[in-house]
PDB file of N, CA and C in Angstrom:
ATOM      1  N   UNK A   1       0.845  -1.164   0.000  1.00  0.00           N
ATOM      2  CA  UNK A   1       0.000   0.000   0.000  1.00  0.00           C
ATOM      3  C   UNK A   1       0.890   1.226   0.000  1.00  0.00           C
ATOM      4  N   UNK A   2       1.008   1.914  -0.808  1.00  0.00           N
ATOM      5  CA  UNK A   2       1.771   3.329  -0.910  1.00  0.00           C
ATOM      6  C   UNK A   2       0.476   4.679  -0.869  1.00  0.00           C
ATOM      7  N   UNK A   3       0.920   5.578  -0.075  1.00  0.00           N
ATOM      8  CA  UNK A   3       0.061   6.567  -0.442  1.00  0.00           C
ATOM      9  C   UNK A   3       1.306   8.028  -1.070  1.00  0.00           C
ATOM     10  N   UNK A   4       0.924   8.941  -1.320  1.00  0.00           N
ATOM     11  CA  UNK A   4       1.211   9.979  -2.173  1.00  0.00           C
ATOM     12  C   UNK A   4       1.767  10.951  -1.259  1.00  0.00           C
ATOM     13  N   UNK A   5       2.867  11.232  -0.833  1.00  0.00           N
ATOM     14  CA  UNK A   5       3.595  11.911   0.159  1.00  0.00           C
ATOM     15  C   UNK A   5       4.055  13.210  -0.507  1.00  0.00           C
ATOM     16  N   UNK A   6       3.779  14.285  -0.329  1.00  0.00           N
ATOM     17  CA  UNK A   6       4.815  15.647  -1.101  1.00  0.00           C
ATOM     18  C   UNK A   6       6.184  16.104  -0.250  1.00  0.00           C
ATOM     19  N   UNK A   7       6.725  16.851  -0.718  1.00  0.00           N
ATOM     20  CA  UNK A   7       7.781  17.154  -0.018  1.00  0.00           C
ATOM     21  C   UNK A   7       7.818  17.758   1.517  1.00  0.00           C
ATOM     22  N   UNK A   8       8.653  17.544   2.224  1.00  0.00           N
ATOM     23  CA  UNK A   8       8.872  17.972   3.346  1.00  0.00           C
ATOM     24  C   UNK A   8       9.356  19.674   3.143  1.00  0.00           C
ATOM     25  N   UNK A   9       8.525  20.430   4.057  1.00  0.00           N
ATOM     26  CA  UNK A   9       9.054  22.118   3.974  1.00  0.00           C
ATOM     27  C   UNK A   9       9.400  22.575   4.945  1.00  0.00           C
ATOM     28  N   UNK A  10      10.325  22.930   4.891  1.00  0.00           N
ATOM     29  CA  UNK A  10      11.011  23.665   6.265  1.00  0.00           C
ATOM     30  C   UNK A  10      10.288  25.025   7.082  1.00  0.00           C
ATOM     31  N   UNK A  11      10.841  25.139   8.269  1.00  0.00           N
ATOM     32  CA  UNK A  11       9.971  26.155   8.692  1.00  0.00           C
ATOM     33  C   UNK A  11       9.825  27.265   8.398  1.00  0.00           C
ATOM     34  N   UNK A  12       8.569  27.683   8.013  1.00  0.00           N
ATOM     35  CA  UNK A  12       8.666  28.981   7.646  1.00  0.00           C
ATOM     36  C   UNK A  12       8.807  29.496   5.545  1.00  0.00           C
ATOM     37  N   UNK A  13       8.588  28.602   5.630  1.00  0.00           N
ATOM     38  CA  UNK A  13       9.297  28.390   3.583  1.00  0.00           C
ATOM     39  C   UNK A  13       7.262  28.011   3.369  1.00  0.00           C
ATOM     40  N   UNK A  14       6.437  27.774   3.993  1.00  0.00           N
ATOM     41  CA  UNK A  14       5.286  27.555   3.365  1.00  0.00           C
ATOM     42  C   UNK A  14       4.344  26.897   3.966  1.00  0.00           C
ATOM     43  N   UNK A  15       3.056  26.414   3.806  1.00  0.00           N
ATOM     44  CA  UNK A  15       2.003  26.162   4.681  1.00  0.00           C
ATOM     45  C   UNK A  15       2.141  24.429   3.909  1.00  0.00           C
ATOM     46  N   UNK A  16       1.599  23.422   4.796  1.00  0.00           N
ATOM     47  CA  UNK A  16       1.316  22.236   3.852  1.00  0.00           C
ATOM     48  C   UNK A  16       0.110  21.699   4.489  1.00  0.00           C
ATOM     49  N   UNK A  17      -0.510  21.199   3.659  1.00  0.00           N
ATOM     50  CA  UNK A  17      -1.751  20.712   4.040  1.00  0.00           C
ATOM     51  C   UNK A  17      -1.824  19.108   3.868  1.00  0.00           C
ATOM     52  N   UNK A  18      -2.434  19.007   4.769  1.00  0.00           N
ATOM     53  CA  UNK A  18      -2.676  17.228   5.154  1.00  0.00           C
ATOM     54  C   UNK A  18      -3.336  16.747   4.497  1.00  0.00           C
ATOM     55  N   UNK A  19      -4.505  17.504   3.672  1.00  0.00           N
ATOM     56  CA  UNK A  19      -5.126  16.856   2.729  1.00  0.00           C
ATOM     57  C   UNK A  19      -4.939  16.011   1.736  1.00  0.00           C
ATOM     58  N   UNK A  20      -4.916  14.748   1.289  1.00  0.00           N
ATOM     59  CA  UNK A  20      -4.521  14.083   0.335  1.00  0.00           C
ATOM     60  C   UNK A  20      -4.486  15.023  -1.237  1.00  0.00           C
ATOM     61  N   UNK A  21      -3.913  14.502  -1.494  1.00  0.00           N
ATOM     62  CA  UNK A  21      -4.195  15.299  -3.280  1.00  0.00           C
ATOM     63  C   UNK A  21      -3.685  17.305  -2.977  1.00  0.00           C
ATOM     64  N   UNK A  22      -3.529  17.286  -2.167  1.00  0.00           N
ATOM     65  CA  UNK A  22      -3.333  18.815  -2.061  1.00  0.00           C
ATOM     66  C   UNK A  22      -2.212  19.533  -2.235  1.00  0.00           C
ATOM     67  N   UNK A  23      -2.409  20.589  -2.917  1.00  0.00           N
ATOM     68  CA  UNK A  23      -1.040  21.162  -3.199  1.00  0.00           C
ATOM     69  C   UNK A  23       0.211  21.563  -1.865  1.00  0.00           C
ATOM     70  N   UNK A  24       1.319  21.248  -1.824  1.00  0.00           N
ATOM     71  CA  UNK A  24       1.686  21.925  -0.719  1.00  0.00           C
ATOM     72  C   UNK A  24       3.278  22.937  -1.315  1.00  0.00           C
ATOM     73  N   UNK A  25       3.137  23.298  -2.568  1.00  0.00           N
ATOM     74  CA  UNK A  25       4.163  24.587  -2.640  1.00  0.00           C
ATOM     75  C   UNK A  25       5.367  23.718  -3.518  1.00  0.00           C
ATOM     76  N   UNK A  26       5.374  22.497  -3.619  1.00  0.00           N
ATOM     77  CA  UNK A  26       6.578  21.997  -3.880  1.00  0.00           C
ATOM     78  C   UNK A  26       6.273  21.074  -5.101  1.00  0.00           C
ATOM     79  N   UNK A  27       7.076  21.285  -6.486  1.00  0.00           N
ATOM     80  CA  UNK A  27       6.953  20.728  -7.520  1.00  0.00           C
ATOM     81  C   UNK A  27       6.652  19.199  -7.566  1.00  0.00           C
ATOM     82  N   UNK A  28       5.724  18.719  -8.125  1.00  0.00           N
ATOM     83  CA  UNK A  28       5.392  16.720  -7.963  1.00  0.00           C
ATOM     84  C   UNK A  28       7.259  16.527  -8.877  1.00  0.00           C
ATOM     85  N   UNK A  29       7.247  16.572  -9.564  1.00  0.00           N
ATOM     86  CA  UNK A  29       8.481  16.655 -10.336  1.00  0.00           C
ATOM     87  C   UNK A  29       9.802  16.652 -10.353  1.00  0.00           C
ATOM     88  N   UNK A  30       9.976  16.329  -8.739  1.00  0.00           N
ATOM     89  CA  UNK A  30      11.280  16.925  -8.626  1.00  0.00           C
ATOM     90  C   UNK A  30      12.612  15.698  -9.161  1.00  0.00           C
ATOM     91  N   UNK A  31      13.979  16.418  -9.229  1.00  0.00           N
ATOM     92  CA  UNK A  31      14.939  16.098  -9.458  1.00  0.00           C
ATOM     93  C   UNK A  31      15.338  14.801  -8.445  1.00  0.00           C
ATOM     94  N   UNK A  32      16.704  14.282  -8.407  1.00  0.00           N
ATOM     95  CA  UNK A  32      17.045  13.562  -7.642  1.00  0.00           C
ATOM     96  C   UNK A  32      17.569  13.945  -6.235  1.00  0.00           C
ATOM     97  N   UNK A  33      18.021  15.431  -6.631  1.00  0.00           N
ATOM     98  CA  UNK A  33      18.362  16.219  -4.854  1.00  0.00           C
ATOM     99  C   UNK A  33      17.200  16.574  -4.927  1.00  0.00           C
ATOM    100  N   UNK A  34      15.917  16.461  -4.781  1.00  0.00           N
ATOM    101  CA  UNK A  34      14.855  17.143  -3.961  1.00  0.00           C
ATOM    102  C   UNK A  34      14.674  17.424  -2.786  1.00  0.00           C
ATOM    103  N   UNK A  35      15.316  15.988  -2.344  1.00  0.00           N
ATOM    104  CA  UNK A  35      14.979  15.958  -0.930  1.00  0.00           C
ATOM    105  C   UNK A  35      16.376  16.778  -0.349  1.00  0.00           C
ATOM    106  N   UNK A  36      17.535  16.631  -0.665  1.00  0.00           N
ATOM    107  CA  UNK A  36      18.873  17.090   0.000  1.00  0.00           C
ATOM    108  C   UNK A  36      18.413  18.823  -0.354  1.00  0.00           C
ATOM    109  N   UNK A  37      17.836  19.472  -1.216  1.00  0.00           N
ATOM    110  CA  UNK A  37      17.673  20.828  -1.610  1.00  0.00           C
ATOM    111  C   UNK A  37      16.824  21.413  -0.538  1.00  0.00           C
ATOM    112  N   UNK A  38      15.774  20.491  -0.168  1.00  0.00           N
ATOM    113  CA  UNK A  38      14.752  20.908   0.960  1.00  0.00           C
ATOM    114  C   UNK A  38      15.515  20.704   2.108  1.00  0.00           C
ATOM    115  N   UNK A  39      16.129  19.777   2.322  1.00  0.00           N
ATOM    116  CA  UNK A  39      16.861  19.383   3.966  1.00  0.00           C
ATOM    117  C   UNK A  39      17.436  20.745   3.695  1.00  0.00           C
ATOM    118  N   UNK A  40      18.596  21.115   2.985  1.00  0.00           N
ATOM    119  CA  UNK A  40      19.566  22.026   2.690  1.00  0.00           C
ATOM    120  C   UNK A  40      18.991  23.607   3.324  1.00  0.00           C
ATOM    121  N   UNK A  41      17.701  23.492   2.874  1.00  0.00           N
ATOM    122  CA  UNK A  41      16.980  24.407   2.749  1.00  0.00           C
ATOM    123  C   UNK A  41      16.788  25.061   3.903  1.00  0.00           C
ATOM    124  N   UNK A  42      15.930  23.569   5.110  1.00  0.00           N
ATOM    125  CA  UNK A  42      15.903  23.864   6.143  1.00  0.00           C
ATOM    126  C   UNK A  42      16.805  24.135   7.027  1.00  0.00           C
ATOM    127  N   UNK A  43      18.207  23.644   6.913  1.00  0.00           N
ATOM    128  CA  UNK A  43      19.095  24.099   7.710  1.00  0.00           C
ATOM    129  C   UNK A  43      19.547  25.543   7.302  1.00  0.00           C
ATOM    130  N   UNK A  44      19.201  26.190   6.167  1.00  0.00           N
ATOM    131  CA  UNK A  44      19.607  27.992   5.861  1.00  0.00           C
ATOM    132  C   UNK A  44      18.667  28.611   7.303  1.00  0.00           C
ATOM    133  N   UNK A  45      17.432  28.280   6.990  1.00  0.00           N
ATOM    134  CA  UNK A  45      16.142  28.530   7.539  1.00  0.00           C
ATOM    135  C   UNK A  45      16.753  28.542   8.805  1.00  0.00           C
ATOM    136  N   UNK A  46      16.928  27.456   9.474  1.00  0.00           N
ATOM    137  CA  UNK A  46      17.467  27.038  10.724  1.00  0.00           C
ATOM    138  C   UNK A  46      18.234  28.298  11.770  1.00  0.00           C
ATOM    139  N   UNK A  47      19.608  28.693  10.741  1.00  0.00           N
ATOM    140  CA  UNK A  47      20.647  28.608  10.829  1.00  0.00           C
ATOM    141  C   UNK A  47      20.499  30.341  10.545  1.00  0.00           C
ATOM    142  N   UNK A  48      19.213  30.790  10.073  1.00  0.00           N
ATOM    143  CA  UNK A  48      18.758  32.063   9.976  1.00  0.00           C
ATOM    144  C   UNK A  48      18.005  32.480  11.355  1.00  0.00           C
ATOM    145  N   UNK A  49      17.255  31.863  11.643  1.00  0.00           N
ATOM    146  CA  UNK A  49      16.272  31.944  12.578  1.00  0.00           C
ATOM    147  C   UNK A  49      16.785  31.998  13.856  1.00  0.00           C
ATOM    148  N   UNK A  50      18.333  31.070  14.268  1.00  0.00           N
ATOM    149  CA  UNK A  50      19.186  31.026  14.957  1.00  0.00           C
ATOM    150  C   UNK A  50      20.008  32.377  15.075  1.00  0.00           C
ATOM    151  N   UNK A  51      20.573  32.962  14.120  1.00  0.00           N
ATOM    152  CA  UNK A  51      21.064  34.670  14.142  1.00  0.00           C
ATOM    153  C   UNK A  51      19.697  35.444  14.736  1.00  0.00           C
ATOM    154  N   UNK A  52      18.881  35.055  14.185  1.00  0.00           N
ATOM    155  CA  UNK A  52      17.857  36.633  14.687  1.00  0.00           C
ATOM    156  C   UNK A  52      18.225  36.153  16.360  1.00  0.00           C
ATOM    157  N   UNK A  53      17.804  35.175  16.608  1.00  0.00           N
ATOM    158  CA  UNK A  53      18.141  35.097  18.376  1.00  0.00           C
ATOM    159  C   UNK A  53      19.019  35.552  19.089  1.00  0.00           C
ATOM    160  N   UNK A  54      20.341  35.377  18.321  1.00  0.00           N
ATOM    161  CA  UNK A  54      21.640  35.707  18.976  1.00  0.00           C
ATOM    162  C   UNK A  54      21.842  37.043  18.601  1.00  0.00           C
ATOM    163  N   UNK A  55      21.404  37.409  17.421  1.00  0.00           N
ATOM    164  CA  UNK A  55      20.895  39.367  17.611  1.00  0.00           C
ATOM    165  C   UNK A  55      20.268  39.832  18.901  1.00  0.00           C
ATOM    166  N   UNK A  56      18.938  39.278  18.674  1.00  0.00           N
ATOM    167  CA  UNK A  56      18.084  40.082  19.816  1.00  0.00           C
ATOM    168  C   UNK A  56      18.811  39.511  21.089  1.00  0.00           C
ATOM    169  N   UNK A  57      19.324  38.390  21.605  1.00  0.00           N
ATOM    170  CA  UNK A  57      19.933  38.153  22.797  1.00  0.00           C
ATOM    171  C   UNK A  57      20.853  39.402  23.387  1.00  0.00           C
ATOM    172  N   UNK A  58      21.668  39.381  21.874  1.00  0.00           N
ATOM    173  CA  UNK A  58      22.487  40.592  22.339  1.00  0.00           C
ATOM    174  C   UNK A  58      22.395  42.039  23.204  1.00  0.00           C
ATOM    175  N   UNK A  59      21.469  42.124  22.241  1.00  0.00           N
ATOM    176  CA  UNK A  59      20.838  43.597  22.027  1.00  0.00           C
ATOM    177  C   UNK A  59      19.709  43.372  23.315  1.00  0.00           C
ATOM    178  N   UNK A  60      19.158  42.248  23.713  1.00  0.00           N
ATOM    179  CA  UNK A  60      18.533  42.486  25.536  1.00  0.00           C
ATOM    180  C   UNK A  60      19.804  42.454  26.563  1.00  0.00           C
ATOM    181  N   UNK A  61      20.806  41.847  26.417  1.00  0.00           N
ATOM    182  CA  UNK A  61      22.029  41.933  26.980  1.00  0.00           C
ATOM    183  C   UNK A  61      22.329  43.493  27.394  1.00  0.00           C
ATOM    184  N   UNK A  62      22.325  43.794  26.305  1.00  0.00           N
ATOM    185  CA  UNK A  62      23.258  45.511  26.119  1.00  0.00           C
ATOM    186  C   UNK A  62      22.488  46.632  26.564  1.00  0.00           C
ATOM    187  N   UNK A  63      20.868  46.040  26.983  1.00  0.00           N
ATOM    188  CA  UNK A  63      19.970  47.210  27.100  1.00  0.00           C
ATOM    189  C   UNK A  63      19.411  47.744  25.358  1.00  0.00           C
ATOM    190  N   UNK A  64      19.464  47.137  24.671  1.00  0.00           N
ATOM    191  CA  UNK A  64      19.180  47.726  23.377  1.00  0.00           C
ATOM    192  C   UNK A  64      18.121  47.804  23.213  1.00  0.00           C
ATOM    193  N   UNK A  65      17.721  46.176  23.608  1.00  0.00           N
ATOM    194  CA  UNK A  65      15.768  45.887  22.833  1.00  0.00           C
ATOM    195  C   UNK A  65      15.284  46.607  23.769  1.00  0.00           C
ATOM    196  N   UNK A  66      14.308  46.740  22.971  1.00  0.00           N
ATOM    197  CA  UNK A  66      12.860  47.588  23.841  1.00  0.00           C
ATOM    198  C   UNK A  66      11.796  46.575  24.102  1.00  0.00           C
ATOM    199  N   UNK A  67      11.755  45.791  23.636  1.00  0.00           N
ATOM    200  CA  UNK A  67      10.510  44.421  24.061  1.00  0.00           C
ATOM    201  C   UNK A  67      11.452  43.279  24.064  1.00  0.00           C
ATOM    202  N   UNK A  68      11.841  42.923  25.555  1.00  0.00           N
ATOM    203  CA  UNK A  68      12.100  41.621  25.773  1.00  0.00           C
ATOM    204  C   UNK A  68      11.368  39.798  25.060  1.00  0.00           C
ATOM    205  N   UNK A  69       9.900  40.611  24.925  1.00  0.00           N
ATOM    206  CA  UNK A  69       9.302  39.513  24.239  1.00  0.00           C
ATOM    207  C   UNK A  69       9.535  39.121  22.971  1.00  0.00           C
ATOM    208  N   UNK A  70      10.111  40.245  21.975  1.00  0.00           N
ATOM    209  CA  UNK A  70      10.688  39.684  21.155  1.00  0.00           C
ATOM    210  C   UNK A  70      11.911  38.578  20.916  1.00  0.00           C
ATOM    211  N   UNK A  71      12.700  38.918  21.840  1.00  0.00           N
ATOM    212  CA  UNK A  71      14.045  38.094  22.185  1.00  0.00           C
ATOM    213  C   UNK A  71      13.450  36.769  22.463  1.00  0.00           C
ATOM    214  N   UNK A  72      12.070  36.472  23.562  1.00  0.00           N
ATOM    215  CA  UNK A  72      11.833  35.155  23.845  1.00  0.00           C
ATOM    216  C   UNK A  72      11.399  34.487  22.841  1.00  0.00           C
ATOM    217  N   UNK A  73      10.209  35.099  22.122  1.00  0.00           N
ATOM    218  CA  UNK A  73       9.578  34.706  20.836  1.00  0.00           C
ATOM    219  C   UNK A  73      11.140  33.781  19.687  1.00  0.00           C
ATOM    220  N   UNK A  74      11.755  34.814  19.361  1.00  0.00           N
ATOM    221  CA  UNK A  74      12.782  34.473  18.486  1.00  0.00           C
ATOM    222  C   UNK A  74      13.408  32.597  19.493  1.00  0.00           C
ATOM    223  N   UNK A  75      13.526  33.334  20.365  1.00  0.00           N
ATOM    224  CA  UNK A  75      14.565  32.154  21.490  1.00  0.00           C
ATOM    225  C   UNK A  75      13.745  31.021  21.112  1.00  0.00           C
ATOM    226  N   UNK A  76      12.526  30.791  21.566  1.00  0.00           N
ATOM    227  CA  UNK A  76      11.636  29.721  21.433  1.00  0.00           C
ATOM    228  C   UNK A  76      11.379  29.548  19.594  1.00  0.00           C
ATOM    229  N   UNK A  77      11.315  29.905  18.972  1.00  0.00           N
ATOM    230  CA  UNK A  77      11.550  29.781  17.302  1.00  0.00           C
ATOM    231  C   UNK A  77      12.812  28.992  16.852  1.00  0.00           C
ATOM    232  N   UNK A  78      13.376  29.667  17.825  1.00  0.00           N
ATOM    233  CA  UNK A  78      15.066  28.730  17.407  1.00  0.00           C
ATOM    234  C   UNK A  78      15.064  27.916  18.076  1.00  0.00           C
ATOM    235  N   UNK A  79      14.738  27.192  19.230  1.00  0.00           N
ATOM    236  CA  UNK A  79      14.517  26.199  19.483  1.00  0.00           C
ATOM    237  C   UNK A  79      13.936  25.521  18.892  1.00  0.00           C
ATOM    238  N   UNK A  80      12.773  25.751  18.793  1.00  0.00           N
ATOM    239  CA  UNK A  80      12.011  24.705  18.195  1.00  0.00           C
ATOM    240  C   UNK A  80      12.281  24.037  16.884  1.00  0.00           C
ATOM    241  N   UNK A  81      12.672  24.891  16.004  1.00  0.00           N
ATOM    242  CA  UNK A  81      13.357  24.738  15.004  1.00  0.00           C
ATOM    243  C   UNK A  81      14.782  23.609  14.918  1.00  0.00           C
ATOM    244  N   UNK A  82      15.551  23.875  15.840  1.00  0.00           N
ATOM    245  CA  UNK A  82      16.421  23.366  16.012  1.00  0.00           C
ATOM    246  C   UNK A  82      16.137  21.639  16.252  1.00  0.00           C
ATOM    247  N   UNK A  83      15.098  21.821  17.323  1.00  0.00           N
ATOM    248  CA  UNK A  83      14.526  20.103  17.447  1.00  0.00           C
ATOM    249  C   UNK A  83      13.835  19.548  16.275  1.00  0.00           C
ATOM    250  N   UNK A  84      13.082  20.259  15.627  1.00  0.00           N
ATOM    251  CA  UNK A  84      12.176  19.720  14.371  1.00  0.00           C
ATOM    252  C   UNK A  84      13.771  19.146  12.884  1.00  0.00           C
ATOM    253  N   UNK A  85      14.528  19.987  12.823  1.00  0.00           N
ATOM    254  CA  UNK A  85      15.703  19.292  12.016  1.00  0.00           C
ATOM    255  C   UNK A  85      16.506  18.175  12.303  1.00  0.00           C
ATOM    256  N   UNK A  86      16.732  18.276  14.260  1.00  0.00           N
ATOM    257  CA  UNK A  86      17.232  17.166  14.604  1.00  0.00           C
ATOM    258  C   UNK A  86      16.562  16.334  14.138  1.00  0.00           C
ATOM    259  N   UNK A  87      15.249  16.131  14.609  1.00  0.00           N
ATOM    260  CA  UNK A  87      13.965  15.282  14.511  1.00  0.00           C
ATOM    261  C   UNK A  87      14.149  14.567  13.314  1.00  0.00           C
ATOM    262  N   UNK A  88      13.802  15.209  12.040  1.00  0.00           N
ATOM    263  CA  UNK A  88      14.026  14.518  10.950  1.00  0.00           C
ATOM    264  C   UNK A  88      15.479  14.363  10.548  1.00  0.00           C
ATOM    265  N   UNK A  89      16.775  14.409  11.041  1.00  0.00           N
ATOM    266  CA  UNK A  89      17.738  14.060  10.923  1.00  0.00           C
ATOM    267  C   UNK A  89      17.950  12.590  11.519  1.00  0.00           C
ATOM    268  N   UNK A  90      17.074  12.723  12.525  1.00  0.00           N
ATOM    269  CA  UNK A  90      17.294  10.884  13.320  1.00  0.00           C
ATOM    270  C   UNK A  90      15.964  10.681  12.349  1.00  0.00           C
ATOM    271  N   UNK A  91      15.094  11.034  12.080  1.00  0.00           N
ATOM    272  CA  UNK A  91      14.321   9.943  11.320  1.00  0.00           C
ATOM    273  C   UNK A  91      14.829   9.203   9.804  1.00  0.00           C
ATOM    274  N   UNK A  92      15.472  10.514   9.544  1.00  0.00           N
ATOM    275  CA  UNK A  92      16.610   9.957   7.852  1.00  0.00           C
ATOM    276  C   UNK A  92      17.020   8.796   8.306  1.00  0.00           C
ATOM    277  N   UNK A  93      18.143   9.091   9.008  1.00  0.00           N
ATOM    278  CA  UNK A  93      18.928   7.938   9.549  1.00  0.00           C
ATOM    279  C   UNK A  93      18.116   6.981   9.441  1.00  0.00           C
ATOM    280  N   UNK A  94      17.098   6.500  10.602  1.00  0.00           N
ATOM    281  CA  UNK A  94      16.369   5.407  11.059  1.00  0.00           C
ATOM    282  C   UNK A  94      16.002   4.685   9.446  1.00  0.00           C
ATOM    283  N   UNK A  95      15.501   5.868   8.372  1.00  0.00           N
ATOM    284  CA  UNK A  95      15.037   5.125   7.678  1.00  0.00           C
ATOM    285  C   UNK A  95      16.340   4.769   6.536  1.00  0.00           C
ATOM    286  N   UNK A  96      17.175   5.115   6.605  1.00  0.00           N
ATOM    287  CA  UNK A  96      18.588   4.281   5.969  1.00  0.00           C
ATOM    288  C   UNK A  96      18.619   3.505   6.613  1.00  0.00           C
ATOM    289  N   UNK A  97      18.723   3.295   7.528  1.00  0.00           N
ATOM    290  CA  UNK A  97      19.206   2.090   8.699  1.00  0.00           C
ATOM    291  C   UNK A  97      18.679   0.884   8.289  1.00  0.00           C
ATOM    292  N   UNK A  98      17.346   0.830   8.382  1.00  0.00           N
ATOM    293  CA  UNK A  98      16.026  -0.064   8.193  1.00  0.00           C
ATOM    294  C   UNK A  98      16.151  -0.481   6.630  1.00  0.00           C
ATOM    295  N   UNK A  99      16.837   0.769   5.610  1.00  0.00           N
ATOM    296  CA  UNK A  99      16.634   0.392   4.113  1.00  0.00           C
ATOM    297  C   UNK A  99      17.514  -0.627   4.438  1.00  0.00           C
ATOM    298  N   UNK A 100      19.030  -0.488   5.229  1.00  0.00           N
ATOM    299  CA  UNK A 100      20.067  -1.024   4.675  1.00  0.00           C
ATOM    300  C   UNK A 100      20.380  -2.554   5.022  1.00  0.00           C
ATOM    301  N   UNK A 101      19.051  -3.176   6.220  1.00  0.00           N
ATOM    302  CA  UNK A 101      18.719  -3.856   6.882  1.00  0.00           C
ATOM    303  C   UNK A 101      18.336  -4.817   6.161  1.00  0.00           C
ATOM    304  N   UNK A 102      17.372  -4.593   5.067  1.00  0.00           N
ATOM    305  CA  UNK A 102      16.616  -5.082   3.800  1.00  0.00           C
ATOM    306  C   UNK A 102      17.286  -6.221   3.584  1.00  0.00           C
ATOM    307  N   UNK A 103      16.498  -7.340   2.807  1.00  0.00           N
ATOM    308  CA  UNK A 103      17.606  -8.492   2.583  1.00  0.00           C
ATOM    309  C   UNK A 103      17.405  -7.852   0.993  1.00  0.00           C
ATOM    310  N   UNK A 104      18.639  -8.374  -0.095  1.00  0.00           N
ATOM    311  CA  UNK A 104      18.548  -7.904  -1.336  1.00  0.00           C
ATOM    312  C   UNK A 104      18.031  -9.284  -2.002  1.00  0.00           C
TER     313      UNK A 104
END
């Protein structure tokens, strides 16, 4: 039984919908890096979202910001972020693991 999976989108790059058959932003078509272009993708994303934090950290450090809540907002963004890449970084794995397990 196979069902119809679209690409994985990183945070913040687009909305995806659970709906079967539904568009979610990302070409049916893709190349053979599709998937490494999107991982790739998400770690820019990541790795962006991670600077705004260590900006605003700063800048509540120094007395700069004027709304501390921004700094937390960002803080908790980069976290979360950070776990959702791990996340599917151990799930890659798991599922190489399991391919490589396969009898041929």
């Amino acid at each position: 039984m196979s069902s119809p999976i679209g690409g994985i989108l990183p945070v913040g790059i687009g909305a995806v919908s659970g709906v079967a058959g539904a568009t979610t932003g990302v070409p049916q078509a893709q190349g053979a890096d599709g998937f490494a272009s999107i991982l790739a993708s998400s770690f820019d994303a990541l790795q962006g979202t991670q600077k705004t934090a260590d900006t605003l950290a700063t800048q509540a450090a120094t007395g700069d910001l004027k709304d501390v809540h921004d700094y937390m907002i960002a803080s908790s963004e980069a976290a979360l972020a950070t776990e959702m890449v791990v996340t599917i970084k151990n799930k890659a794995v798991e599922a190489f693991n399991e391919i490589m397990r396969m009898p041929v």
